[in-house]
N, C-alpha and C. Protein backbone atom coordinates (compact mmCIF):
# COMPACT_ATOMS: atom_id res chain seq x y z
N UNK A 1 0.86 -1.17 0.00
CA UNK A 1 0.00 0.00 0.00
C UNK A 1 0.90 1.23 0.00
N UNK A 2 0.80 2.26 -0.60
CA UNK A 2 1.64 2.89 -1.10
C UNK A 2 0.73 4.20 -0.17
N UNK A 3 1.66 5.38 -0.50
CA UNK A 3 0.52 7.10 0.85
C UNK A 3 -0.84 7.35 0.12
N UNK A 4 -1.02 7.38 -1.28
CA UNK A 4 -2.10 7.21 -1.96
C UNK A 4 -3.26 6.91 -1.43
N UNK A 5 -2.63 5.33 -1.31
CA UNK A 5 -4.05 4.22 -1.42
C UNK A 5 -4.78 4.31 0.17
N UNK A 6 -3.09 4.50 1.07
CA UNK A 6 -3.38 4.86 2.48
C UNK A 6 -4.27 5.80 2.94
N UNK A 7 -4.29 7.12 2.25
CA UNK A 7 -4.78 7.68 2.26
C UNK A 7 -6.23 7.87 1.70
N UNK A 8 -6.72 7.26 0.24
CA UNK A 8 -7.86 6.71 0.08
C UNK A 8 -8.60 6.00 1.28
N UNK A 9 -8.13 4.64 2.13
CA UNK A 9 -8.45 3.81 2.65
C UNK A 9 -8.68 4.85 4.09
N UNK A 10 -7.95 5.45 4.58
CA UNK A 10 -8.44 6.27 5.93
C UNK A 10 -9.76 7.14 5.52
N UNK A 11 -9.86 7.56 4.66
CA UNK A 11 -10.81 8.34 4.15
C UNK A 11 -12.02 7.77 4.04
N UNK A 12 -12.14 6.52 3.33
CA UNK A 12 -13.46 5.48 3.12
C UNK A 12 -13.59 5.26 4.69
N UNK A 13 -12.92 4.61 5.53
CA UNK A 13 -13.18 4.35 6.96
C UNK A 13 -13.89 5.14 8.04
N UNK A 14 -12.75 6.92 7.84
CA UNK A 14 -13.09 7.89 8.63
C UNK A 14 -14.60 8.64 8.40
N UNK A 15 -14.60 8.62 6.83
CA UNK A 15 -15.60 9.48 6.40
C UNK A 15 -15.28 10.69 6.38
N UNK A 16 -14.07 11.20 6.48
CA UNK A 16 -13.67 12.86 6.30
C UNK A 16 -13.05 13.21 4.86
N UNK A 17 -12.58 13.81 4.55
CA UNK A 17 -12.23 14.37 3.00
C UNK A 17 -10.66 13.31 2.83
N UNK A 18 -10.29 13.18 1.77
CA UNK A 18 -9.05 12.97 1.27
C UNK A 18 -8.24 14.18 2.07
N UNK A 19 -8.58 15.27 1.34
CA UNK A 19 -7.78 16.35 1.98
C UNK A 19 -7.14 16.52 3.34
N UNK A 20 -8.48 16.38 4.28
CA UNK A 20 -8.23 16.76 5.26
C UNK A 20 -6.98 15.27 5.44
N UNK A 21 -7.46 13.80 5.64
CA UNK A 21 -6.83 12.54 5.79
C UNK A 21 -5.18 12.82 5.30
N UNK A 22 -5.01 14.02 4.06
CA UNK A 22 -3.73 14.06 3.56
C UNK A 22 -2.55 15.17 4.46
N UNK A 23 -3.64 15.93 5.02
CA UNK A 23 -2.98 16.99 6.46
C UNK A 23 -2.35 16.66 7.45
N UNK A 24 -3.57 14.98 7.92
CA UNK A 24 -3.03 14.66 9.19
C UNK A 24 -2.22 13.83 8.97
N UNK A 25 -1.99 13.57 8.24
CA UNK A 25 -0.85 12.19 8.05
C UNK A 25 0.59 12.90 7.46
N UNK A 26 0.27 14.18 6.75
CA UNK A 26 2.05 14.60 6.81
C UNK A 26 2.30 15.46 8.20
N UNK A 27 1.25 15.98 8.49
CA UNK A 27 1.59 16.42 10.27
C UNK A 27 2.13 15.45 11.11
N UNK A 28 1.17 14.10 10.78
CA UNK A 28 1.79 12.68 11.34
C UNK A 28 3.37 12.57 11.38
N UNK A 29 3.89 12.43 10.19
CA UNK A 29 4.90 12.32 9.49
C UNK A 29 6.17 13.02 10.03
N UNK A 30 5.57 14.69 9.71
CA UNK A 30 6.62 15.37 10.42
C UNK A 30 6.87 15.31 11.92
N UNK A 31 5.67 15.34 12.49
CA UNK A 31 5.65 15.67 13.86
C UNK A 31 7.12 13.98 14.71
N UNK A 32 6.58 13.05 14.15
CA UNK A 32 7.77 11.64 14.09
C UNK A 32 9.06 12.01 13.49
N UNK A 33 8.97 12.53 12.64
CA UNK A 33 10.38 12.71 11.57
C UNK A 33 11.32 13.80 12.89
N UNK A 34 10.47 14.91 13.29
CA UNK A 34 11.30 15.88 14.24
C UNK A 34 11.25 15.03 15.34
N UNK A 35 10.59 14.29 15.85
CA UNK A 35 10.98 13.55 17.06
C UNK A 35 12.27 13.20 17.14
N UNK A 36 11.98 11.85 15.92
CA UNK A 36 13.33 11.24 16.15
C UNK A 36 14.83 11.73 15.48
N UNK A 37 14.33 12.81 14.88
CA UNK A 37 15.98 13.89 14.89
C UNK A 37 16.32 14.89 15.84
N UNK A 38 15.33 14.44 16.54
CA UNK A 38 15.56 15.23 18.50
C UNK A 38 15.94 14.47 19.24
N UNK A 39 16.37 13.23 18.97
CA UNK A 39 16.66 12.12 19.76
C UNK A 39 15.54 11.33 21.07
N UNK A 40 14.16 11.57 20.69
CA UNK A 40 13.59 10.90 21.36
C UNK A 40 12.78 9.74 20.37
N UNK A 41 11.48 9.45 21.32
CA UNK A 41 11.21 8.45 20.57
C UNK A 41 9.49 8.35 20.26
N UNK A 42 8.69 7.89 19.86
CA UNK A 42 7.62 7.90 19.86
C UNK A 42 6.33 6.68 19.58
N UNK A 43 6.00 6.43 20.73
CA UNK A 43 4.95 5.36 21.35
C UNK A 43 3.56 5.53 21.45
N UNK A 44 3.03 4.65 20.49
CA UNK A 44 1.71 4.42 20.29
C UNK A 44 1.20 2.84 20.96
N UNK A 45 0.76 3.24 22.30
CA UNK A 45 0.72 1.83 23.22
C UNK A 45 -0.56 1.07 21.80
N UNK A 46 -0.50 -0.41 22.04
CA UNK A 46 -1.14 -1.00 20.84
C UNK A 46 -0.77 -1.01 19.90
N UNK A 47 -0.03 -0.37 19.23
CA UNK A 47 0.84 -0.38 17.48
C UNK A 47 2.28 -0.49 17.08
N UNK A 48 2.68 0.39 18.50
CA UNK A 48 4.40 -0.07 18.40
C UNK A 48 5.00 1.58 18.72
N UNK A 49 6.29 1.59 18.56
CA UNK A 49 7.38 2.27 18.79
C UNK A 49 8.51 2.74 17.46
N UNK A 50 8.36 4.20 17.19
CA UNK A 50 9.30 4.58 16.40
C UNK A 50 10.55 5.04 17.30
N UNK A 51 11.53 4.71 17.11
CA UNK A 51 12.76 5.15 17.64
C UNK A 51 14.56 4.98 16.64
N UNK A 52 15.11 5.75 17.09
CA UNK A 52 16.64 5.56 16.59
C UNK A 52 17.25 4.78 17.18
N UNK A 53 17.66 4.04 15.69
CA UNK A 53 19.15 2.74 16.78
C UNK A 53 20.58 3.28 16.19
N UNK A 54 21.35 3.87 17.61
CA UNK A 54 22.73 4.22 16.53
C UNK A 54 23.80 2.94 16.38
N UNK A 55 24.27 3.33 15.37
CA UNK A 55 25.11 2.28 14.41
C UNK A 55 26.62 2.44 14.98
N UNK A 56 27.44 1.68 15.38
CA UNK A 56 28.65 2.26 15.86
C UNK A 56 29.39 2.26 14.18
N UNK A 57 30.71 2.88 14.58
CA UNK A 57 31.34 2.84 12.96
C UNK A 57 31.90 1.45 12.75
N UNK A 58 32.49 1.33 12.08
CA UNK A 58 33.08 -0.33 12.05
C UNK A 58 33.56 -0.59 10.80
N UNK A 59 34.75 -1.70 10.29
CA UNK A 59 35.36 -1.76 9.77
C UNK A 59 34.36 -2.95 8.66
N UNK A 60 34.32 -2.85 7.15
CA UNK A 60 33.16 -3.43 6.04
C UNK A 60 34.37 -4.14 5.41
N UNK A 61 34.08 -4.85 4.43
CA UNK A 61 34.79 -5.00 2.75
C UNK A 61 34.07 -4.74 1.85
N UNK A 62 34.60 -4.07 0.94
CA UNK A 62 34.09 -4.27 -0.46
C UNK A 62 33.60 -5.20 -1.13
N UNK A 63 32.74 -5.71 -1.68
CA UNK A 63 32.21 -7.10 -2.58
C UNK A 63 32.97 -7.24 -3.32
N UNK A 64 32.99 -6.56 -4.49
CA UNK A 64 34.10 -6.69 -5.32
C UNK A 64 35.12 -6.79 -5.26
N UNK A 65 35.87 -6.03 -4.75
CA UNK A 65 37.36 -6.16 -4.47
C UNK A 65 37.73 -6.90 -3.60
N UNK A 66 37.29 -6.81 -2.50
CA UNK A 66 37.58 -7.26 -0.96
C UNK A 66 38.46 -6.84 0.09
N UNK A 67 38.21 -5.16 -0.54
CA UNK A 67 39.42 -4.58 0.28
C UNK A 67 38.45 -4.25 1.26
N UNK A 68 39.36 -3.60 2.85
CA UNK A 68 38.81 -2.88 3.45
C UNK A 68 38.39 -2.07 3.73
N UNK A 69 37.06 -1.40 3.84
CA UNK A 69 36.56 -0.11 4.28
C UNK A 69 36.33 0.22 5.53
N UNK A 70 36.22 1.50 5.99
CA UNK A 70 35.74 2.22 7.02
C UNK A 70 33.97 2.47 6.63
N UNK A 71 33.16 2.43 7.47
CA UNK A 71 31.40 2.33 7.29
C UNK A 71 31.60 3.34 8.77
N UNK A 72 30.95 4.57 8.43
CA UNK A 72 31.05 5.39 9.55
C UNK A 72 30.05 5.22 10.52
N UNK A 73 29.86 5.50 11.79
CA UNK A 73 28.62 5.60 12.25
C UNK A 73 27.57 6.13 11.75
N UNK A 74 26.51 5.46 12.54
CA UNK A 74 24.88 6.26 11.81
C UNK A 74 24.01 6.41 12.61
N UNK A 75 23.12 7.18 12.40
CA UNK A 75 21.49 6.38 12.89
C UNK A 75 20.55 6.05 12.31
N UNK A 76 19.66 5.11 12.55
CA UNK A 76 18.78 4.36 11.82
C UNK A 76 17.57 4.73 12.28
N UNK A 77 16.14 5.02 11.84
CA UNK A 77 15.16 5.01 12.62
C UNK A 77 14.96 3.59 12.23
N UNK A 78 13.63 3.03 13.47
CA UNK A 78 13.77 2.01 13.80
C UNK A 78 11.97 1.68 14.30
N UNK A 79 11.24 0.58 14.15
CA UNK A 79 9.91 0.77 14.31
C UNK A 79 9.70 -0.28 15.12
N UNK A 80 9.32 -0.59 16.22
CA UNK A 80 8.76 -2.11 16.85
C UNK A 80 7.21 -2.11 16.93
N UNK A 81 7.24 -3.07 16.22
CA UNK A 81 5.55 -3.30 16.87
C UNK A 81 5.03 -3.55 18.35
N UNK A 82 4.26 -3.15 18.43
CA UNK A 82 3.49 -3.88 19.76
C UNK A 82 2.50 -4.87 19.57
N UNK A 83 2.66 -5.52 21.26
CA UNK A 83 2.23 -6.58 21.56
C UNK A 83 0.44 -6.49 20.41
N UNK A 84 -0.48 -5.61 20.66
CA UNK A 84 -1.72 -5.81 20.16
C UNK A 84 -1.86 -5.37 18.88
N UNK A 85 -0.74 -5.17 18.17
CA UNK A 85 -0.34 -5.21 16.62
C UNK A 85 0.19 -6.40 16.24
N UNK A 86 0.93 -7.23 16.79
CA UNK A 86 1.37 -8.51 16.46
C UNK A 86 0.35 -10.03 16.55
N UNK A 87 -0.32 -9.26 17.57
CA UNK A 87 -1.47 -10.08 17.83
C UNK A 87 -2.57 -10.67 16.71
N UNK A 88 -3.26 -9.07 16.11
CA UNK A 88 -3.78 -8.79 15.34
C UNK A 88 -3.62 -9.70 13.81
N UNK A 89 -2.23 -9.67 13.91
CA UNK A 89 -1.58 -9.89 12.65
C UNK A 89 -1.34 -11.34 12.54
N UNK A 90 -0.87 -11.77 13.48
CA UNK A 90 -0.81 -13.43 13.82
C UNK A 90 -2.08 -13.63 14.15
N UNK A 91 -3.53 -13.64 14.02
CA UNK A 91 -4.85 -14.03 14.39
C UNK A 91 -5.81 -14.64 12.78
């Protein structure tokens, strides 16, 4: 399901406009996106957990060649489900 169809599908459910369904979901979006480049995290008890996992740096190879690289540190955002999302899904 692609933001589109997502957005179609909240709309048939909610009964409110496309429009409006397309507001709250990049407010959604951002409001998570600045979270987790603030270094916190954000929990929706029942659905799961967006958060950052940092990456230490560490030493890679190349495929091809097989020389060694340096892979710098990072951060990753990172999503866990919860318990009554997994549930759901396994039922």
């Amino acid at each position: 399901m692609n933001r589109t169809e997502l957005v179609d599908a909240i709309a048939k459910e909610s009964k409110l406009s496309k429009k409006d369904i397309e507001t709250v979901l990049k407010s959604f979006i951002d409001v998570v996106t600045g979270e987790l480049k603030a270094g916190g995290k954000v929990q929706l008890v029942g659905f799961g957990t967006f958060e950052v996992a940092e990456r230490p740096a560490r030493e890679g190879r190349n495929p091809q060649t097989g020389a060694t690289m340096k892979i710098k540190a990072s951060k990753s955002p990172k999503f866990k489900a919860g318990k009554a999302l997994k549930d759901q899904v396994n039922a």
